[in-house]
N, C-alpha and C. Protein backbone atom coordinates (compact mmCIF):
# COMPACT_ATOMS: atom_id res chain seq x y z
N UNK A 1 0.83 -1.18 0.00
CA UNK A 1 0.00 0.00 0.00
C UNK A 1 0.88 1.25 0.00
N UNK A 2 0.56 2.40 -0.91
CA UNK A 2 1.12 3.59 -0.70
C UNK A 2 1.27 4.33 0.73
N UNK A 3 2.11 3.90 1.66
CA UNK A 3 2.14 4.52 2.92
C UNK A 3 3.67 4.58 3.28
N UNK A 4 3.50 5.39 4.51
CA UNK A 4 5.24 5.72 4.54
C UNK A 4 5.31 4.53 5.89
N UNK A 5 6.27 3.96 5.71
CA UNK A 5 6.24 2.93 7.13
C UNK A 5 7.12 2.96 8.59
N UNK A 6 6.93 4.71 8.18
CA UNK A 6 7.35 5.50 9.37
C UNK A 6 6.66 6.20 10.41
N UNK A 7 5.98 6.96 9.64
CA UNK A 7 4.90 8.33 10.29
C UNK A 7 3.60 7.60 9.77
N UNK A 8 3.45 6.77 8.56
CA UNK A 8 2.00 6.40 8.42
C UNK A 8 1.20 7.68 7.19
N UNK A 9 1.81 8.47 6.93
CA UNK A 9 1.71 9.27 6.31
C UNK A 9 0.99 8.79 4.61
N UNK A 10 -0.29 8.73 4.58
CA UNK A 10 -0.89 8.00 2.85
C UNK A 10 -1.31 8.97 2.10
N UNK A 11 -2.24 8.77 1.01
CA UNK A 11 -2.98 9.39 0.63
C UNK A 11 -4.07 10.11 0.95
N UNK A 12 -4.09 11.60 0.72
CA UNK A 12 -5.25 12.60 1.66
C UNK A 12 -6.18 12.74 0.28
N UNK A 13 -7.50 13.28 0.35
CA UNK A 13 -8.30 13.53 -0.39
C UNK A 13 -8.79 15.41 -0.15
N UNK A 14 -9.31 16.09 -2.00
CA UNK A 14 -9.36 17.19 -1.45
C UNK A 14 -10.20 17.52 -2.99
N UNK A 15 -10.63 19.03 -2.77
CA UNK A 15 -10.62 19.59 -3.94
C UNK A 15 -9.59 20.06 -4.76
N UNK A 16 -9.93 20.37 -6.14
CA UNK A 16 -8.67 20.81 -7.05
C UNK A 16 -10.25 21.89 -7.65
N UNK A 17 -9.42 23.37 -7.22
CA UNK A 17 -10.33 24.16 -7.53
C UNK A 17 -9.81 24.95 -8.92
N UNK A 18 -10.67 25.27 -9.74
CA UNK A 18 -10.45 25.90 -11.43
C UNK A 18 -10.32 27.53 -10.66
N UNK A 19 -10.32 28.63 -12.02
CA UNK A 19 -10.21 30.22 -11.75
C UNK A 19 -12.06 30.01 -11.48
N UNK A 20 -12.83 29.60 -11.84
CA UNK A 20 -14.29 29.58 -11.76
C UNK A 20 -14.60 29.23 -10.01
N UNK A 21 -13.32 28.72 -9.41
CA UNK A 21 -13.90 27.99 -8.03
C UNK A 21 -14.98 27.03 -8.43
N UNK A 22 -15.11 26.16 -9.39
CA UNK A 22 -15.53 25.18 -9.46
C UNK A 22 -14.52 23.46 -8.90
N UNK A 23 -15.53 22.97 -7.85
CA UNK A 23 -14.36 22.30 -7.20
C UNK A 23 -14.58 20.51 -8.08
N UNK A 24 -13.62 19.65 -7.99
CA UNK A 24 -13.18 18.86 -8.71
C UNK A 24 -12.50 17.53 -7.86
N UNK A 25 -12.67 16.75 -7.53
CA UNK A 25 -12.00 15.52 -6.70
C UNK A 25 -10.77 15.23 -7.14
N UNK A 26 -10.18 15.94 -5.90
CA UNK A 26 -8.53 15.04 -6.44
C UNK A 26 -7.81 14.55 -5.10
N UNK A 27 -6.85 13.44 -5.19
CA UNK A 27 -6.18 12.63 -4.43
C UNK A 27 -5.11 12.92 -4.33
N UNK A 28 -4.34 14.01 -3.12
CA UNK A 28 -2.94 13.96 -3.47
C UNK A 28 -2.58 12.94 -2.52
N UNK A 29 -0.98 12.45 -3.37
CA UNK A 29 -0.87 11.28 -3.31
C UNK A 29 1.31 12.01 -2.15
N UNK A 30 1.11 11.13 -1.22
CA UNK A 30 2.44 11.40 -0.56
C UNK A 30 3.79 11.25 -1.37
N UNK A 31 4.72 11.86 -1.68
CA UNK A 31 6.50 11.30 -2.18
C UNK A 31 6.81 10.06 -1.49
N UNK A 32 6.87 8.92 -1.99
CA UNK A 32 7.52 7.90 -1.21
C UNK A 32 8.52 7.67 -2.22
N UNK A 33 9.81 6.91 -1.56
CA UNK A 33 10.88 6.66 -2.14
C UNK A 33 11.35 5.26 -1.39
N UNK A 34 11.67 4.36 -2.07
CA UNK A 34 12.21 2.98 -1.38
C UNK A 34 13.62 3.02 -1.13
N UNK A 35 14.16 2.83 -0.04
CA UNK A 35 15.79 3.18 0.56
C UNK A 35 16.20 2.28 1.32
N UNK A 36 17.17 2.23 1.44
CA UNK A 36 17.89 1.31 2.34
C UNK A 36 18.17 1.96 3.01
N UNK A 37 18.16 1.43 5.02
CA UNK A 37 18.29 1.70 6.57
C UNK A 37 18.55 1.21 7.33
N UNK A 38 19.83 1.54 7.83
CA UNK A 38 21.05 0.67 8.24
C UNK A 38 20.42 0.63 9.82
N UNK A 39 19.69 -0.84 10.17
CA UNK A 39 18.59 -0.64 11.18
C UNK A 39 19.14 -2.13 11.92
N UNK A 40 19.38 -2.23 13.32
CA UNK A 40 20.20 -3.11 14.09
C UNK A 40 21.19 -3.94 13.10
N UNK A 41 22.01 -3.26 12.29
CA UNK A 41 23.21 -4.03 12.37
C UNK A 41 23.03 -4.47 11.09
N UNK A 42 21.91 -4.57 10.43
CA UNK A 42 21.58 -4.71 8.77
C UNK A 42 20.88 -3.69 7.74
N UNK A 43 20.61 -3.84 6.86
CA UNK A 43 20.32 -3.33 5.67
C UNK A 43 18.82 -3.17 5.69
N UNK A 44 18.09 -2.95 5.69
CA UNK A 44 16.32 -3.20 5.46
C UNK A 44 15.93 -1.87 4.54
N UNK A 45 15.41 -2.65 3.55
CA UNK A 45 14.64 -1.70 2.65
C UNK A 45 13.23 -1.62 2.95
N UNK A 46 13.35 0.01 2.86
CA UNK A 46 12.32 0.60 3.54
C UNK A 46 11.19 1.90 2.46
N UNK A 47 9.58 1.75 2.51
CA UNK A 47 9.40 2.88 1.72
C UNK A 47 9.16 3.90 2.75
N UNK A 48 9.24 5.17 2.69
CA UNK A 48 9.35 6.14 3.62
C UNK A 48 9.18 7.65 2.93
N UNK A 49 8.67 8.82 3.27
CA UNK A 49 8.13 9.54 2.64
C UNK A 49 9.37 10.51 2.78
N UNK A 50 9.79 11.38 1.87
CA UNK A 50 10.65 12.36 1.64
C UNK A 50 11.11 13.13 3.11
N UNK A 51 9.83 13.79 3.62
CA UNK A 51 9.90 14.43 5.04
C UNK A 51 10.75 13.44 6.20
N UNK A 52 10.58 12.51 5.67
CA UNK A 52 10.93 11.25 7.42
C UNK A 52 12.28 10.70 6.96
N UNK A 53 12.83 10.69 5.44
CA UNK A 53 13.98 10.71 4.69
C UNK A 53 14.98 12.02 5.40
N UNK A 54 14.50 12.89 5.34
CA UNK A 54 15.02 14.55 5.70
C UNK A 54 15.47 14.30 6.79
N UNK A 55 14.77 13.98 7.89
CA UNK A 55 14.67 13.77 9.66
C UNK A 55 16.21 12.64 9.77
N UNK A 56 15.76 11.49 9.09
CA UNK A 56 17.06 10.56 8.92
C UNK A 56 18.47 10.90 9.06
N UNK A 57 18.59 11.84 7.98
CA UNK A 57 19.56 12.30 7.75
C UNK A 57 20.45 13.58 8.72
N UNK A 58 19.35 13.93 9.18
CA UNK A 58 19.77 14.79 10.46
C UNK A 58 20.17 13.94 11.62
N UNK A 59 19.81 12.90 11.83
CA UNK A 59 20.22 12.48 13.12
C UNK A 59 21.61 11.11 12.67
């Protein structure tokens, strides 16, 4: 499933409004990226959303 398997972070639902403000169903969908995370002592590939990628890298 499209989710980050960090924060939990999926797909939100919303309008996509025209110059008319006529509103329109749209799905934005989260950045996930599949990575490797050097997690007790091995490798585990992980999908995880850009933001929780960022955080990673800081610590």
């Amino acid at each position: 499933m499209a989710k980050c398997e960090m924060c939990g972070k999926g797909p939100m639902f919303g309008n996509r409004r025209s110059h008319s403000m006529r509103a329109t169903r749209h799905k934005f969908k989260p950045n996930l990226q599949k990575i490797r995370v050097f997690e007790n002592g091995v490798f585990v590939r992980k999908t995880l959303c850009t933001k929780c990628i960022k955080t990673l890298a800081k610590v």
